[in-house]
Protein backbone atom coordinates (compact mmCIF):
# COMPACT_ATOMS: atom_id res chain seq x y z
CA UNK A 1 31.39 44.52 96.11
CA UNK A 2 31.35 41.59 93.70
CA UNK A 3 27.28 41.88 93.53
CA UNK A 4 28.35 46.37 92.51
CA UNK A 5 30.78 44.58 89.94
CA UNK A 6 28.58 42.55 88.06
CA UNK A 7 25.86 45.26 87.50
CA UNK A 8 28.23 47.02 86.20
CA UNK A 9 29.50 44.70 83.80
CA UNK A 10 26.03 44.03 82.92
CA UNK A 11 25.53 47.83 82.18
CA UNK A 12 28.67 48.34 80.50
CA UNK A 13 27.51 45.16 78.46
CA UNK A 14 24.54 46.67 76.86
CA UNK A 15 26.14 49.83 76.51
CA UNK A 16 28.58 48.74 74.11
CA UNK A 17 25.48 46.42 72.40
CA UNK A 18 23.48 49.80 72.01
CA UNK A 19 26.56 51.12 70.09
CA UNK A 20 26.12 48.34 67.13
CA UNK A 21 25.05 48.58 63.58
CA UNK A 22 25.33 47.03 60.25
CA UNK A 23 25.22 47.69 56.92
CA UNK A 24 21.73 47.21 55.28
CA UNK A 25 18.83 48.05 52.33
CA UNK A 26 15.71 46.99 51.43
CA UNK A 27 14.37 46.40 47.85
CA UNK A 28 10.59 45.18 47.28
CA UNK A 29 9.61 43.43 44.25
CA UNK A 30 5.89 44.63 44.53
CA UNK A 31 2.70 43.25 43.28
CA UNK A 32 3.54 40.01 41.78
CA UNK A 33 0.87 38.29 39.77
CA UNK A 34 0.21 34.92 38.74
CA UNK A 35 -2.88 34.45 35.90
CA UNK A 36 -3.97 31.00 34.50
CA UNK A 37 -3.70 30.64 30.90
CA UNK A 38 -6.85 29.49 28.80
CA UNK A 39 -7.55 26.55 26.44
CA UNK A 40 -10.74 27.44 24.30
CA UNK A 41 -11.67 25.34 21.40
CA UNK A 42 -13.89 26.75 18.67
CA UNK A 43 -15.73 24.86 16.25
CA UNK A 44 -17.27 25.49 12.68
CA UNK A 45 -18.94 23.59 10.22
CA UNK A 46 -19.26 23.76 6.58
CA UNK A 47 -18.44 27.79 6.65
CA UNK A 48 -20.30 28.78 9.44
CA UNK A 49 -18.17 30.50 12.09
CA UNK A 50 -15.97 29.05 14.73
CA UNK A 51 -18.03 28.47 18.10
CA UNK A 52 -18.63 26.36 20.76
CA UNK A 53 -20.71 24.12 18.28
CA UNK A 54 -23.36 21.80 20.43
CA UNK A 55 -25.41 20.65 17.01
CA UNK A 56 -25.07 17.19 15.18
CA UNK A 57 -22.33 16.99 12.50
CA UNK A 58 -24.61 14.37 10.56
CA UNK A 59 -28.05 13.55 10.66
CA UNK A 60 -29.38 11.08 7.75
CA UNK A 61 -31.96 9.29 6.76
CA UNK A 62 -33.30 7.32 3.86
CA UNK A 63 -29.98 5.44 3.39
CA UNK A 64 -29.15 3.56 0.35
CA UNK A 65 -26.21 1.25 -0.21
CA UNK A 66 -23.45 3.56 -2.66
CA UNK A 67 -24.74 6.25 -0.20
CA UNK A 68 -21.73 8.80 0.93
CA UNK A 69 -21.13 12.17 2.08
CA UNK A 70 -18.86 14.51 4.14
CA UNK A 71 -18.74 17.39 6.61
CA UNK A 72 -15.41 19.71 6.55
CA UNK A 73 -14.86 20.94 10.32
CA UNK A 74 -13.06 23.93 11.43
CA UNK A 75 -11.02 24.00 14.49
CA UNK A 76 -9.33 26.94 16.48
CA UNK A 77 -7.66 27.28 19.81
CA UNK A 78 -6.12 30.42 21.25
CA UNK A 79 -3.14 27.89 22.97
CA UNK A 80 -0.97 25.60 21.48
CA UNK A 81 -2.81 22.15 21.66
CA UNK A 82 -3.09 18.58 21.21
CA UNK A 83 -6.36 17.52 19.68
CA UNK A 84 -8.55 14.02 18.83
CA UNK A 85 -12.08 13.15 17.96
CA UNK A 86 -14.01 10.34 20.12
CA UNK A 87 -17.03 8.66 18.65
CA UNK A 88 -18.96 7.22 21.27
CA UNK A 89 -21.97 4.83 19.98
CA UNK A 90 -25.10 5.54 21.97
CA UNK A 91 -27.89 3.90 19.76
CA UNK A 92 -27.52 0.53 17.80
CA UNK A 93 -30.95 -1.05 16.84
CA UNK A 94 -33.20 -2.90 14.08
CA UNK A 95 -35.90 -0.62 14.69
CA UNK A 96 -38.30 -2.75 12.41
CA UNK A 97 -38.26 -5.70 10.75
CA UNK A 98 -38.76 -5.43 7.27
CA UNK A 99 -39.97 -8.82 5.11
CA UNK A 100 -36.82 -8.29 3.09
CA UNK A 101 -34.70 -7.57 6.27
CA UNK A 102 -36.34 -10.67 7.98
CA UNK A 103 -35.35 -13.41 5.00
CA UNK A 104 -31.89 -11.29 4.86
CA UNK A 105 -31.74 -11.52 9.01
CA UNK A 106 -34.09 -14.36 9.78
CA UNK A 107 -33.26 -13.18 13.91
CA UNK A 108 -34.56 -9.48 13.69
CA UNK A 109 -36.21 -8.50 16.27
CA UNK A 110 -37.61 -4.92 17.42
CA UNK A 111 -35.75 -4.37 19.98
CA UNK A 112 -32.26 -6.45 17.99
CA UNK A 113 -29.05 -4.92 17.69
CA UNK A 114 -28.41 -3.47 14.16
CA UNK A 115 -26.44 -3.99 11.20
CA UNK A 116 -25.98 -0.47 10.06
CA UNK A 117 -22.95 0.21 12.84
CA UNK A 118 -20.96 -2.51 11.72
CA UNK A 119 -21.45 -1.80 8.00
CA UNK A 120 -20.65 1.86 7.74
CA UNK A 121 -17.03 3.49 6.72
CA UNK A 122 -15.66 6.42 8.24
CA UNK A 123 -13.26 8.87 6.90
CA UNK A 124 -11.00 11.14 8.96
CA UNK A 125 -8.24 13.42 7.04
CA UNK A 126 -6.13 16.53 6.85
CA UNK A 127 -7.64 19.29 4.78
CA UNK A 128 -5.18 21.97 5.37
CA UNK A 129 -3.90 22.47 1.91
CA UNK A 130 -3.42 25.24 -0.65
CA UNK A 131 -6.72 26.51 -0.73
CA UNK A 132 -7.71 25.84 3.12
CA UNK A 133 -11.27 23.85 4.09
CA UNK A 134 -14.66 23.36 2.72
CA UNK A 135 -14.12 21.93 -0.58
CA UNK A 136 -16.60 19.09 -0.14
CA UNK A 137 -15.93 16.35 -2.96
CA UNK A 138 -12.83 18.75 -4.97
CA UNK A 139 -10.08 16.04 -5.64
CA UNK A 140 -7.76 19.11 -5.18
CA UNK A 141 -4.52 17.19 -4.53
CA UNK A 142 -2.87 20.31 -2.53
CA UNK A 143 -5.71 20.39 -0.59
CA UNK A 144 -4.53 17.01 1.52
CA UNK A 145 -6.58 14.06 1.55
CA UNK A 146 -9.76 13.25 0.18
CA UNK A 147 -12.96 10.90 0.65
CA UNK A 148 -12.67 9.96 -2.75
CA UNK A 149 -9.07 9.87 -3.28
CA UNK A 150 -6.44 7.31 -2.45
CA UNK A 151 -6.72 6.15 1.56
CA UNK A 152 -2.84 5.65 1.18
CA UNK A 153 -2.58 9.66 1.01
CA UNK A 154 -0.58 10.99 4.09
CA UNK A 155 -2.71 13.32 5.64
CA UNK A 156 -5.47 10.64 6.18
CA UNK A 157 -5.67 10.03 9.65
CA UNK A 158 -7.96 6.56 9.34
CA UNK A 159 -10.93 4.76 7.04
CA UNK A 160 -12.58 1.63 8.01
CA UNK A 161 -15.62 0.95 10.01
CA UNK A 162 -17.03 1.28 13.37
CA UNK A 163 -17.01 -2.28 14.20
CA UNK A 164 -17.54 -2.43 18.18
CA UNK A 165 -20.04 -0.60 20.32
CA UNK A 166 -17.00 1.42 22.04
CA UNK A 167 -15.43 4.26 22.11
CA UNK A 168 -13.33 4.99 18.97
CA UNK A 169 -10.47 7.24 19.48
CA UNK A 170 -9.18 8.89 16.09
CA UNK A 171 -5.90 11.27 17.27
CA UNK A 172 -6.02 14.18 15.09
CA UNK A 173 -1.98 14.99 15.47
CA UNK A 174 -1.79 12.18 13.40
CA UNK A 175 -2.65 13.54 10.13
CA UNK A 176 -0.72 16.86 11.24
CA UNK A 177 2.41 15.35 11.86
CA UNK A 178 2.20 13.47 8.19
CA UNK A 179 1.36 16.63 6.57
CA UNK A 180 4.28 18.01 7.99
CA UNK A 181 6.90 15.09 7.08
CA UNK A 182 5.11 14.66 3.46
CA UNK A 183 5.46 18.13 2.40
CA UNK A 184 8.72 18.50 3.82
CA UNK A 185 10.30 21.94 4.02
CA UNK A 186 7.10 23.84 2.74
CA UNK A 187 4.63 22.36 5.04
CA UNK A 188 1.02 23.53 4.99
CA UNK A 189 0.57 26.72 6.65
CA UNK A 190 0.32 26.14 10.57
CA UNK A 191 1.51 22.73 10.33
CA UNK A 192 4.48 21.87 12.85
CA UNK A 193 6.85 18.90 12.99
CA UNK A 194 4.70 17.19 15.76
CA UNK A 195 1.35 17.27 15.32
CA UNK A 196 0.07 20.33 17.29
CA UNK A 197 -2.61 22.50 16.94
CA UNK A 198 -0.88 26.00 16.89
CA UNK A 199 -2.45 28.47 18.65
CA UNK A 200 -4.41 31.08 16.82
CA UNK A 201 -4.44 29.32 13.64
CA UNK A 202 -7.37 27.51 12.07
CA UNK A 203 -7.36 23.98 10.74
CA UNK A 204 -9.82 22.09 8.68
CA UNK A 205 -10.70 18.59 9.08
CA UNK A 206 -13.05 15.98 6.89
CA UNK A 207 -14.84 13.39 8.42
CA UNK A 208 -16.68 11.22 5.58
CA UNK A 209 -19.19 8.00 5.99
CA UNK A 210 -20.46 5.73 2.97
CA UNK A 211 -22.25 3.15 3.23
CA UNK A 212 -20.66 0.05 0.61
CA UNK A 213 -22.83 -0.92 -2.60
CA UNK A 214 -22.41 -4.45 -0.81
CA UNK A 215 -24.28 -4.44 1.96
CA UNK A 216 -27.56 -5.92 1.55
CA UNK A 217 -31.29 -5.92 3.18
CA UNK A 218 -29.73 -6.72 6.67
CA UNK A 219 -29.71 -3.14 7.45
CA UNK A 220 -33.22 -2.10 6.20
CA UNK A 221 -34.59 0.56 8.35
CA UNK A 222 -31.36 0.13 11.06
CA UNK A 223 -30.62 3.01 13.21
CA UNK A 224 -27.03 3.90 14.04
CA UNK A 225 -27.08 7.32 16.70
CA UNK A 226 -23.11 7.94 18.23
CA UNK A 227 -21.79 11.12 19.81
CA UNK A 228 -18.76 12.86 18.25
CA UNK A 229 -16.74 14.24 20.96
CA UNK A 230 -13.48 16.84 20.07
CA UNK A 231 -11.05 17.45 22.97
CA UNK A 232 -7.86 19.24 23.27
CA UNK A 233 -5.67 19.42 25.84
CA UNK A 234 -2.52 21.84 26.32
CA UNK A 235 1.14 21.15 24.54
CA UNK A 236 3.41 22.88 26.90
CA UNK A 237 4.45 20.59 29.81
CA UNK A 238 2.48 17.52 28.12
CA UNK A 239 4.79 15.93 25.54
CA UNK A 240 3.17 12.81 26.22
CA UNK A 241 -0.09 13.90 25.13
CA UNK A 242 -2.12 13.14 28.23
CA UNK A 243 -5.65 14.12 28.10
């Protein structure tokens, strides 16, 4: 009898289980899709195109003392960016030894480091003004710094010499951050408070070299060969800049 009871109970148990139901719905958020951004920096040079430029920005020879020139580079990314140029020295030598280079630098030797390196200026500036890029030696004021204008102008980002065989790190936000304070509520066109490349817009830098009226036979037939490395890296999520 109490073995009949309990299957009973058991029956009677599911029974009233099979009877249950609760409220419910669905809803499917279909086909999500996550896609990388891109960070693509183009490069042009003296008017030719933006691209992913592989060529020398300088090649010289025959240099004189009172020497100078400059190349105006064009830069464009399709994200919002922080940029800088590297310079990385890979060549440094006497090459020859000159009888004026030898009473100038009685220990010159063929295979010698050179003098050239540590006697060449570089220039790095804005030129993002009024009339945008590639105006070579125009002492345009609108047109931000200049080689030969004052070096206390805001958009220049540095001038001195390459006085180490290292890596010299010139931060290109630099120069787009002053442009932005200095010209205050009318800043040049695609310039933002700090220092970013803005995506889709192009900017125009000029790098510039001379080599001083004071240097002497010391660097006679010197060779100076560095790289010239641009990077960017993205803004968003990176306030600290970190490459």
């Amino acid at each position: 009898i109490l073995i009949s009871l309990s299957v009973i109970g058991a029956v009677a148990a599911i029974a009233i289980g099979g009877t249950v139901a609760y409220f419910s719905d669905t809803e499917t958020s279909a086909g999500n899709t996550f896609t990388a951004g891109t960070l693509d920096l183009k490069i042009g040079l003296d008017r030719v195109r933006e691209s992913s430029w592989t060529g020398p920005f300088f090649k010289v020879t025959d240099m004189k003392p009172g020497d100078q020139a400059e190349k105006t580079i064009s830069l464009h990314v399709d994200n919002d960016a922080w940029g800088r140029l590297i310079v990385t020295p890979t060549l440094d030598s006497d090459n020859s030894c000159t009888e004026p280079e030898l009473a100038a630098e009685p220990g010159c030797t063929l295979t010698g480091p050179g003098e050239l390196r540590q006697n060449l200026k570089f220039w790095v500036w804005l030129d993002q003004g009024a009339i945008h890029g590639f105006q070579g030696k125009e002492t345009d004021r609108t047109e931000g710094d200049n080689i030969y204008q004052s070096q206390t102008e805001p958009m220049l980002i540095t001038k001195g010499p390459i006085n180490a065989i290292r890596e010299t790190t010139w931060n290109l936000w630099e120069g787009l951050r002053k442009a932005y304070v200095f010209n205050g509520s009318t800043p040049h066109s695609g310039v933002v408070a700090d220092g970013r490349m803005v995506g889709s817009v192009t900017y125009y830098f000029g790098i510039g070299w001379e080599l001083p009226t004071t240097v002497g036979n010391d660097v006679q037939s010197d060779t100076f060969v560095g790289d010239m490395t641009l990077q960017v890296v993205q803004h968003r999520n990176n306030p600290d800049k970190v490459f």
